[in-house]
C-alpha atoms as a PDB file:
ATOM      1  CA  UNK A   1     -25.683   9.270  23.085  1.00  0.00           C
ATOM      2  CA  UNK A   2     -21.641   8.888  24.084  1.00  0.00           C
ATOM      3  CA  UNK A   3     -19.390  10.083  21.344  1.00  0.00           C
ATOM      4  CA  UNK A   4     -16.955   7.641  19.935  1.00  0.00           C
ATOM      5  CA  UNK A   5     -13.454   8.060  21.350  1.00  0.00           C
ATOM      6  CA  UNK A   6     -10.594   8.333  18.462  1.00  0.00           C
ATOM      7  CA  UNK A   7      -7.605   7.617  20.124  1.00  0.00           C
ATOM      8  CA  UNK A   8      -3.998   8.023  17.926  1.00  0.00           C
ATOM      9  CA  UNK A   9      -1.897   5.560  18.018  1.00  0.00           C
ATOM     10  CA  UNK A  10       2.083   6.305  18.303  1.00  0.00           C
ATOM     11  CA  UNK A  11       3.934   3.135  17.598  1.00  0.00           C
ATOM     12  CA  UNK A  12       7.833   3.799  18.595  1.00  0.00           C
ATOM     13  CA  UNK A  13      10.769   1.568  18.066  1.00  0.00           C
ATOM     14  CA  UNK A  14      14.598   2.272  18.736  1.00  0.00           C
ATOM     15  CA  UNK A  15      13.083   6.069  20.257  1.00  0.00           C
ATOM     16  CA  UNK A  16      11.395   6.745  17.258  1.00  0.00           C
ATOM     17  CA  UNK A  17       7.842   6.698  16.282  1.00  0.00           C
ATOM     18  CA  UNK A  18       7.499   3.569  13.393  1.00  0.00           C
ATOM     19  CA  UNK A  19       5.341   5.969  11.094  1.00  0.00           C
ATOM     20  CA  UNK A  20       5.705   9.754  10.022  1.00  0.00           C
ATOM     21  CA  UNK A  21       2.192  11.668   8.858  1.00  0.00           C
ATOM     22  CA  UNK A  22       2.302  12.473   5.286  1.00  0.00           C
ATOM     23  CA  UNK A  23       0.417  15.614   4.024  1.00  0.00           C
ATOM     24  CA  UNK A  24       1.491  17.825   6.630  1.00  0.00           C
ATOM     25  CA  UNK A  25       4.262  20.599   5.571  1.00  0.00           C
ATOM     26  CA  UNK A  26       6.213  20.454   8.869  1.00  0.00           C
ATOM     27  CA  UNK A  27       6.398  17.369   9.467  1.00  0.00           C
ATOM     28  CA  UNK A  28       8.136  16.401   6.195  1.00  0.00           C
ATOM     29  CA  UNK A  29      11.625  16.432   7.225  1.00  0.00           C
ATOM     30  CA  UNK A  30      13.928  14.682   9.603  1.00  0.00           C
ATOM     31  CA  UNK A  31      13.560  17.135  12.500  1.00  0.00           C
ATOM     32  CA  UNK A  32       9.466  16.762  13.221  1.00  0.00           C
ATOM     33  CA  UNK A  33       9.068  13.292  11.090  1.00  0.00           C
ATOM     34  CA  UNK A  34      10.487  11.040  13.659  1.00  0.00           C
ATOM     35  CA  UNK A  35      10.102  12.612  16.849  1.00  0.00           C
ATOM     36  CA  UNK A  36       7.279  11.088  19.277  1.00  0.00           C
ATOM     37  CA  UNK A  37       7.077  13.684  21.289  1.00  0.00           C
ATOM     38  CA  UNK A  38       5.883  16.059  18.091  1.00  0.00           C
ATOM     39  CA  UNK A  39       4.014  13.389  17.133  1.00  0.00           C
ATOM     40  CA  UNK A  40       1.847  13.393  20.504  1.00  0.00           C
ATOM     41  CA  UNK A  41       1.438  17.292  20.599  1.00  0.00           C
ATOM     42  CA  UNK A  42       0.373  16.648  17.410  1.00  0.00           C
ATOM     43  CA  UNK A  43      -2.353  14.501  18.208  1.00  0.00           C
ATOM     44  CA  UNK A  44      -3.405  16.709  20.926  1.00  0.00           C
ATOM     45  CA  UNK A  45      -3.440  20.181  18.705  1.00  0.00           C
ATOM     46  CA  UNK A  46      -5.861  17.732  16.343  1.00  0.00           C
ATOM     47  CA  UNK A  47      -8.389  17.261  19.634  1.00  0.00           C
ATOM     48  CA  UNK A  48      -7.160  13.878  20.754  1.00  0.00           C
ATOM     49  CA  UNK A  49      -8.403  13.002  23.961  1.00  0.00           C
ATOM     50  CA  UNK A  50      -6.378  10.202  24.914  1.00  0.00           C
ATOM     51  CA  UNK A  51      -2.901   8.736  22.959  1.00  0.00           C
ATOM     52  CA  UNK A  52      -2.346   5.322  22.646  1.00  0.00           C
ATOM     53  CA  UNK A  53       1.552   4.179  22.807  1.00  0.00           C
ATOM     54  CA  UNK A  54       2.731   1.332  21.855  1.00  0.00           C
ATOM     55  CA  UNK A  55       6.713   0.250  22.621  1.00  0.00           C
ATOM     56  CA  UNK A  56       8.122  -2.035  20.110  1.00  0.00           C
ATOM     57  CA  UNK A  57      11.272  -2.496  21.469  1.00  0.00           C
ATOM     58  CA  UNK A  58       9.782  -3.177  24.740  1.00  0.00           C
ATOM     59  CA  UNK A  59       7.601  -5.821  23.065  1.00  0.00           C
ATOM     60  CA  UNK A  60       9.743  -7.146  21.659  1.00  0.00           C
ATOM     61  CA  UNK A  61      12.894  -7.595  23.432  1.00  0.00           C
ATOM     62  CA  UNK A  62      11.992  -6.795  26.643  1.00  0.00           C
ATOM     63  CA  UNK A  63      13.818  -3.357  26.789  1.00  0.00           C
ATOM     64  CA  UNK A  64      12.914  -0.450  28.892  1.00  0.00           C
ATOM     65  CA  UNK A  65      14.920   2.035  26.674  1.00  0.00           C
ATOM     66  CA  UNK A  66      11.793   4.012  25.611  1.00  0.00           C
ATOM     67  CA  UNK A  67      10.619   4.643  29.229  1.00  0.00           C
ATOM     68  CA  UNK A  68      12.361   7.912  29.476  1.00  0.00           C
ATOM     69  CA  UNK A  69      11.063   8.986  26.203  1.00  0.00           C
ATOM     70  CA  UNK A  70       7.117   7.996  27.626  1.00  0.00           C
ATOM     71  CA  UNK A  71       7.577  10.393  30.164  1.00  0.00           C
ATOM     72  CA  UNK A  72       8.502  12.992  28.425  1.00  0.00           C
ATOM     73  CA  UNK A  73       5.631  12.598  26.216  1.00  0.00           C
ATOM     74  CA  UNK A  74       3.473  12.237  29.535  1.00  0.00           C
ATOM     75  CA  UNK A  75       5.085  16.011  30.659  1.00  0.00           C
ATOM     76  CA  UNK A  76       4.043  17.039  27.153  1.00  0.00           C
ATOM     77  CA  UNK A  77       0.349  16.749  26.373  1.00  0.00           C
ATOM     78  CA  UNK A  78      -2.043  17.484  29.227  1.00  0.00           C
ATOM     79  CA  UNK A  79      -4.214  14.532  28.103  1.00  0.00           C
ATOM     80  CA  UNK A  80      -4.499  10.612  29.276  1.00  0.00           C
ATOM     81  CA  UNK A  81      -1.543   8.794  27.580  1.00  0.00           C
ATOM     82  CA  UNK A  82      -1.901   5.064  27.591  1.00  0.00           C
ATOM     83  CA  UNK A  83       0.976   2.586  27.116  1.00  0.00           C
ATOM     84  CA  UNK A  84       1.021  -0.504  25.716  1.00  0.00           C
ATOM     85  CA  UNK A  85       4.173  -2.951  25.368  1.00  0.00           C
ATOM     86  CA  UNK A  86       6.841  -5.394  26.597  1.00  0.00           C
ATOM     87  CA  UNK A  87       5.098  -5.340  30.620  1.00  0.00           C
ATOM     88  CA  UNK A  88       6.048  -8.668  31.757  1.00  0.00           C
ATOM     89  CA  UNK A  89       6.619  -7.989  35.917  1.00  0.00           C
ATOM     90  CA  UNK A  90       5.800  -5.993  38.457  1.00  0.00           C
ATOM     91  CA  UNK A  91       8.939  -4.359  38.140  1.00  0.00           C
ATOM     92  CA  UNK A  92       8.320  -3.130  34.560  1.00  0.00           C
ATOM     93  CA  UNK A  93       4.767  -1.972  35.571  1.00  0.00           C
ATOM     94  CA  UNK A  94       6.091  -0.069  38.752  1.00  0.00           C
ATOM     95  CA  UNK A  95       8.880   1.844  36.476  1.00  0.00           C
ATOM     96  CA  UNK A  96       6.275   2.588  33.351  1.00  0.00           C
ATOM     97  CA  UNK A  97       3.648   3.832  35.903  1.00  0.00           C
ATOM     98  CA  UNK A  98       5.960   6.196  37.233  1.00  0.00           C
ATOM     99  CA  UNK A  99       6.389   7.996  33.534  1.00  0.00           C
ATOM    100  CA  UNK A 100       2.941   9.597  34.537  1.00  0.00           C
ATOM    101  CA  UNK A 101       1.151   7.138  32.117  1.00  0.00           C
ATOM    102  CA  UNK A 102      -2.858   7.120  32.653  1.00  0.00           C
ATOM    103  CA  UNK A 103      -3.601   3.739  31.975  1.00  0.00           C
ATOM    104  CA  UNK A 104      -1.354   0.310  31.359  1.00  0.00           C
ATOM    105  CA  UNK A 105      -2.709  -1.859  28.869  1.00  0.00           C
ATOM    106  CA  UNK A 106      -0.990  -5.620  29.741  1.00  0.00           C
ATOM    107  CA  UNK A 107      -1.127  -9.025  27.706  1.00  0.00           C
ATOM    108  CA  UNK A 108       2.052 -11.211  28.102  1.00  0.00           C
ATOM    109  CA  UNK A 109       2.079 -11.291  31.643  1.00  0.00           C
ATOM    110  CA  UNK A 110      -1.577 -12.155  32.205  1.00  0.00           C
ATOM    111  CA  UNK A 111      -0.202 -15.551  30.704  1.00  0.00           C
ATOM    112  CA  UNK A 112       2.944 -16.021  31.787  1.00  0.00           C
ATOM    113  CA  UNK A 113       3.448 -14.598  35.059  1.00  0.00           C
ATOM    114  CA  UNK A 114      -0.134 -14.202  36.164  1.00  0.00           C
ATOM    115  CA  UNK A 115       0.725 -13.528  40.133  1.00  0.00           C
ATOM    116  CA  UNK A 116       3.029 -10.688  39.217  1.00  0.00           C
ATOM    117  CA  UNK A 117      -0.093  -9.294  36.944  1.00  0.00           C
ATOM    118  CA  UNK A 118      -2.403 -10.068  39.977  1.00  0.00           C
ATOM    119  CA  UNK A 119      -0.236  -7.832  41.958  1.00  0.00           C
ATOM    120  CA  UNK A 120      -0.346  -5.145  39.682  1.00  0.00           C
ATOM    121  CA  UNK A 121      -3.760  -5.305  39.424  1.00  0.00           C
ATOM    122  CA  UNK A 122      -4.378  -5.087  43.175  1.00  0.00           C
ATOM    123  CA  UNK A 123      -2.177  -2.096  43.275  1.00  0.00           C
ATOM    124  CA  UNK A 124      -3.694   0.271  40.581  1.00  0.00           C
ATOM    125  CA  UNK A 125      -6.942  -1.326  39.789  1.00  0.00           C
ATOM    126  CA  UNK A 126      -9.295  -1.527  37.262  1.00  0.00           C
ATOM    127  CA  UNK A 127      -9.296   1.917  36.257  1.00  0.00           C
ATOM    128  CA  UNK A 128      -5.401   2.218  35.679  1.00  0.00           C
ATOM    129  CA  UNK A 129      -5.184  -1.523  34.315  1.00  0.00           C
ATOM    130  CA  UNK A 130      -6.438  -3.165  30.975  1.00  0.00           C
ATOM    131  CA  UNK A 131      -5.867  -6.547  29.051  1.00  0.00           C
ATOM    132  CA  UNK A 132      -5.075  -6.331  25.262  1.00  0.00           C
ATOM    133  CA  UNK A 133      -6.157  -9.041  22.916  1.00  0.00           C
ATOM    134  CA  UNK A 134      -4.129  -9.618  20.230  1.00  0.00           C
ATOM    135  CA  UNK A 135      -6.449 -12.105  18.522  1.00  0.00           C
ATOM    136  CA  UNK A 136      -6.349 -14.205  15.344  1.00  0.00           C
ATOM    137  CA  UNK A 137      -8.584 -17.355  14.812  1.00  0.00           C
ATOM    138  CA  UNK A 138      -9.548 -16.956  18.352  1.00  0.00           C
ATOM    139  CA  UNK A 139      -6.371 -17.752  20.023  1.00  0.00           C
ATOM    140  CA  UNK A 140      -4.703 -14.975  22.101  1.00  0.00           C
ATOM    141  CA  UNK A 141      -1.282 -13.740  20.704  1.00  0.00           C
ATOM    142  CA  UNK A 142       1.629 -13.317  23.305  1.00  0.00           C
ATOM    143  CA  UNK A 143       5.042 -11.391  22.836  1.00  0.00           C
ATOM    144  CA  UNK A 144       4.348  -8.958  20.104  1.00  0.00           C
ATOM    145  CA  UNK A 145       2.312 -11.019  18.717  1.00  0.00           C
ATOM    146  CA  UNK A 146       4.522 -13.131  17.681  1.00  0.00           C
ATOM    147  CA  UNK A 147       3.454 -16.345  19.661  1.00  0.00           C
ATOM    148  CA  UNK A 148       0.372 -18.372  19.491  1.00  0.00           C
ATOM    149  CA  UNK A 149      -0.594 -18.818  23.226  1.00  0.00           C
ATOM    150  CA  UNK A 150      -3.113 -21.428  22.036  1.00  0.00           C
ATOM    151  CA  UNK A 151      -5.536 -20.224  24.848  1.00  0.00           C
ATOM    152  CA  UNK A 152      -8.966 -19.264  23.738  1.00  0.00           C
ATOM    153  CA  UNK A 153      -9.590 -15.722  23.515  1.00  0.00           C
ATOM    154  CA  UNK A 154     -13.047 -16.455  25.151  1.00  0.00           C
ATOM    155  CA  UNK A 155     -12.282 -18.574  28.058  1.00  0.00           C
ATOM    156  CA  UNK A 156      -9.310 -16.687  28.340  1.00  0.00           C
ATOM    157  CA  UNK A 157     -11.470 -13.368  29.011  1.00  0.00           C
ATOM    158  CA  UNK A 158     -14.175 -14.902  31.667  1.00  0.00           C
ATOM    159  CA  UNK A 159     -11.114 -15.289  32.915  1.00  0.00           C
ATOM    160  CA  UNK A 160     -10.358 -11.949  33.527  1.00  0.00           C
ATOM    161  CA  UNK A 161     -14.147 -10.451  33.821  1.00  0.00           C
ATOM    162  CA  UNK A 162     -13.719 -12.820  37.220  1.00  0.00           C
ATOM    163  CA  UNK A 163     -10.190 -10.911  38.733  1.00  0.00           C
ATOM    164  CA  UNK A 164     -12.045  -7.668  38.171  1.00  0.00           C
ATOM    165  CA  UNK A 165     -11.062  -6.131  34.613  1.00  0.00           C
ATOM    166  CA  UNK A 166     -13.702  -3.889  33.205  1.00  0.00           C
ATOM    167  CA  UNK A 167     -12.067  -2.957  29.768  1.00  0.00           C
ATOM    168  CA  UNK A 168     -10.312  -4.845  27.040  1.00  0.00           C
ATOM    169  CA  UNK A 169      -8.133  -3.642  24.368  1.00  0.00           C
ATOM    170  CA  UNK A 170      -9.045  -5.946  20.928  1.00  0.00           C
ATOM    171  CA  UNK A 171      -7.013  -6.518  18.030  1.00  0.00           C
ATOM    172  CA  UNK A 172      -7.938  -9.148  15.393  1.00  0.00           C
ATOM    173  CA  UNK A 173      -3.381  -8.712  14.176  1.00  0.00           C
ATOM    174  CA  UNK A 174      -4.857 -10.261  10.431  1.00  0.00           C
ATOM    175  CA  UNK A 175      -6.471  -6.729  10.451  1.00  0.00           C
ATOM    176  CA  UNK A 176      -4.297  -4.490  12.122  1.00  0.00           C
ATOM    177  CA  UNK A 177      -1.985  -2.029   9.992  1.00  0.00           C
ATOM    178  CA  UNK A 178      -3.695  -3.512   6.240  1.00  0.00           C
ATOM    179  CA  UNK A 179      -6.235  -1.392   5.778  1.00  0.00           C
ATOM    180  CA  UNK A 180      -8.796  -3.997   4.665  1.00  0.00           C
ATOM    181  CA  UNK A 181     -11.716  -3.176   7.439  1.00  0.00           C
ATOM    182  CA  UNK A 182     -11.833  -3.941  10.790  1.00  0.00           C
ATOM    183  CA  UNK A 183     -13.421  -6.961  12.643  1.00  0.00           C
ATOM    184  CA  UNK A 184     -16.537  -5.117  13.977  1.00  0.00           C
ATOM    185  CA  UNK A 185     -18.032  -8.589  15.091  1.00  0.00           C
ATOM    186  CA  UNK A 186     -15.297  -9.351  17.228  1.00  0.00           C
ATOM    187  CA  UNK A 187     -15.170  -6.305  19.289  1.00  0.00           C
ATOM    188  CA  UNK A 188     -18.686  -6.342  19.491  1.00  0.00           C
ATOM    189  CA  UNK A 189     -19.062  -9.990  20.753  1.00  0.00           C
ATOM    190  CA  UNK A 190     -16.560  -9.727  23.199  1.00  0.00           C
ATOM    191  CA  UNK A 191     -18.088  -6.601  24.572  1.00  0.00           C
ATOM    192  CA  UNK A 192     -21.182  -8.623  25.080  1.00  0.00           C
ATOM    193  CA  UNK A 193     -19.673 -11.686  26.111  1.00  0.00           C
ATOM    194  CA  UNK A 194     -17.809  -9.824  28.900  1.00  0.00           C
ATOM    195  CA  UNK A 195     -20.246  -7.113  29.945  1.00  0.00           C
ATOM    196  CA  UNK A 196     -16.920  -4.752  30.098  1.00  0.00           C
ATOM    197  CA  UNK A 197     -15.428  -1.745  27.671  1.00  0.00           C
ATOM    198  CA  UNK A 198     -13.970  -2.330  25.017  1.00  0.00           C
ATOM    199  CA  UNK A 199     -11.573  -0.396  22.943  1.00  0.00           C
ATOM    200  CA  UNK A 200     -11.057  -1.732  18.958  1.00  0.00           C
ATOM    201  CA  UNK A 201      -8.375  -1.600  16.829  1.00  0.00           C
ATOM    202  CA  UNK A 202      -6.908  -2.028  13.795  1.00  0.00           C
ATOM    203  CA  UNK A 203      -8.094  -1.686  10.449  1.00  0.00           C
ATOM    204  CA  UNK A 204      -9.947   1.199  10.408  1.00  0.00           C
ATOM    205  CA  UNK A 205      -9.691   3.254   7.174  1.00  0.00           C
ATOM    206  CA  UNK A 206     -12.676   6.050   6.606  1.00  0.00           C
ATOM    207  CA  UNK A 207     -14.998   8.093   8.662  1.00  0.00           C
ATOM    208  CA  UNK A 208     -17.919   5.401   7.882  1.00  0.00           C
ATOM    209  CA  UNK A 209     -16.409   2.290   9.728  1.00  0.00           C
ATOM    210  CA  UNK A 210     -15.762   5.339  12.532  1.00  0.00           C
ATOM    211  CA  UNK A 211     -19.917   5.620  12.316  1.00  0.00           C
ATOM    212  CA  UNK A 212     -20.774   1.666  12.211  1.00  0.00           C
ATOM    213  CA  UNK A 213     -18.268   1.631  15.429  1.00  0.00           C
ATOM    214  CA  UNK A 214     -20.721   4.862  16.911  1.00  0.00           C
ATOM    215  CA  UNK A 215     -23.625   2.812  17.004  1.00  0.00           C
ATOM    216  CA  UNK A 216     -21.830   0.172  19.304  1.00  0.00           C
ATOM    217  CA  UNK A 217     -20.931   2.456  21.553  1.00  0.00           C
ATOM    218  CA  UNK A 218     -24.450   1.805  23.675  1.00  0.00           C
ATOM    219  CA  UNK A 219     -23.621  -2.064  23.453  1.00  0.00           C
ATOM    220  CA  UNK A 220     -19.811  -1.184  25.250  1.00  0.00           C
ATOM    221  CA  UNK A 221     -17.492  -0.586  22.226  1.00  0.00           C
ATOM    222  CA  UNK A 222     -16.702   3.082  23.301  1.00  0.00           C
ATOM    223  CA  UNK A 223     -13.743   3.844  21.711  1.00  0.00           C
ATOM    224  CA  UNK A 224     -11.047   2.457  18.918  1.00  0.00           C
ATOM    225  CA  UNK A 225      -7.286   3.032  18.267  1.00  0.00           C
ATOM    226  CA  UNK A 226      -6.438   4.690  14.746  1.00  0.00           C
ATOM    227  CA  UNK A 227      -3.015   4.314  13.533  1.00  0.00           C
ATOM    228  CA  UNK A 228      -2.141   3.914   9.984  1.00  0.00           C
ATOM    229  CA  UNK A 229      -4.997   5.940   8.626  1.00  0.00           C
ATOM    230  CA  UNK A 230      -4.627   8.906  10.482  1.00  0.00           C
ATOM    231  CA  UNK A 231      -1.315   9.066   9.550  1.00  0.00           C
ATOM    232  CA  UNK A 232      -2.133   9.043   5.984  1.00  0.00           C
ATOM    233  CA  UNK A 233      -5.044  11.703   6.501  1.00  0.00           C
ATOM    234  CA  UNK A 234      -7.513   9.479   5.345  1.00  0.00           C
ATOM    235  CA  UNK A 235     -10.652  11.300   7.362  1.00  0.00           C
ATOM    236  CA  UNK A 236     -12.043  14.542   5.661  1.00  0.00           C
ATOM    237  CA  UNK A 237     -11.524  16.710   9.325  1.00  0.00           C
ATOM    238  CA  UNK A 238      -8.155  16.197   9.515  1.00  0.00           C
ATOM    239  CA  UNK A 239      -7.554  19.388   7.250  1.00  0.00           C
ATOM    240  CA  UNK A 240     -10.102  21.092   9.143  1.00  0.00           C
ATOM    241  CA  UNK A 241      -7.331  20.360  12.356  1.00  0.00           C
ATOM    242  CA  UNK A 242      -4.600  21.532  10.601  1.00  0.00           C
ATOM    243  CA  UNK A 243      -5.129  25.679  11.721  1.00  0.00           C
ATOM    244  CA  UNK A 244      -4.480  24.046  14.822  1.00  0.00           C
ATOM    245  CA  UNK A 245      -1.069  23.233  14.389  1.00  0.00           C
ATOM    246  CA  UNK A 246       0.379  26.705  13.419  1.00  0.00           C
ATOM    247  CA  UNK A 247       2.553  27.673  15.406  1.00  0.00           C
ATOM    248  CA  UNK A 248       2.765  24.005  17.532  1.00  0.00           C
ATOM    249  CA  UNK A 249       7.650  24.064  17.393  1.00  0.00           C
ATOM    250  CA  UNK A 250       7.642  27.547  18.291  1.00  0.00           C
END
């Protein structure tokens, strides 16, 4: 059977990533704590095979101030890095794609300016471009969340199983970041309502909700985003990792 992808989250805002690790010696001070670029070789030392970024600023505001910073990242791990975050024209995509980012993971302008998406998507394809749900009671979330579109998630993705997209990022945002359990049932259903991939996240918080998400991998849930509880070392292997990082700022 296909392993379970674990894929890190770095969340970054003003150049900085949002959340620090705790439990790790080195990276309890200013200098490491803060730094995305540490934070993504960190990742990578602990086996990552793919990092998941997410630009506040860019999500929120619009800004392309952390594109610089992406790329270095990109220059720095010799894995997949996949960006997520304030894409709203063909424009921004061009200019992120160009950081050496693996795969673009869009969800404002599928809504709003769907022919600039449509050219995007006939440039790099399936492969290089995914939709993110940001879901709660069903109705897709625009702008950092921070808008009810009032579309139906479900309509909303036939809609996009019909241009050609063959993986969806899914976030039930009543979940995300609390800890509480994640919304199996939704990932699941939309993987079987769409036929395509489908990457969870959000509220994941032990290695057993890591095995329920295992056995969905044959049904098309292949892989989830971790964010808060990896940084608070809440899976056993994590200290098994750390002989990994020795060394890592030298």
């Amino acid at each position: 059977m296909q392993n379970l992808i674990v894929i890190p989250s770095i969340d970054i805002k003003h150049g900085k990533t949002v959340r620090v690790v705790q439990g790790i010696p080195e990276l309890n001070c200013e200098e490491y704590g803060d730094n995305p670029v540490d934070m993504a070789r960190i990742w990578r030392a602990e086996n990552a095979k793919l990092i998941h970024i997410v630009d506040f600023d860019g999500a929120h505001d619009h800004s392309r101030r952390n594109f610089e910073l992406v790329s270095e990242i990109c220059s720095s791990v010799v894995i997949p890095v996949e960006f997520a975050g304030g894409i709203r024209n063909y424009e921004d995509a061009e200019l992120i794609m160009q950081t050496g980012i693996a795969r673009l993971a869009v969800n404002t302008m599928t809504i709003e300016n769907r022919e600039e998406f449509l050219k995007v998507f006939e440039k790099y394809g399936p492969q290089k471009i995914v939709v993110s749900l940001d879901i709660k009671d069903d109705n897709l979330f625009i702008r950092g969340r921070s808008t009810d579109s009032g579309i139906s998630c479900f309509d909303f993705i036939k809609e996009m199983v019909e241009i050609g997209i063959n993986r969806f990022l899914v976030c039930d945002i009543a979940r995300n970041g609390m800890l509480e359990g994640p919304n199996i049932e939704l990932s699941k259903r939309i993987a079987e309502i769409s036929g395509a991939k489908v990457t969870h996240a959000g509220g994941i918080r032990n290695k057993d909700e890591l095995a329920d998400f295992q056995r969905l991998v044959p049904s098309g849930v292949d892989s989830v985003i971790i964010g808060r509880a990896l940084y608070e070392n809440r899976f056993p292997c994590q200290k098994l990792w750390r002989v990994a990082e020795s060394g890592l700022f030298n």
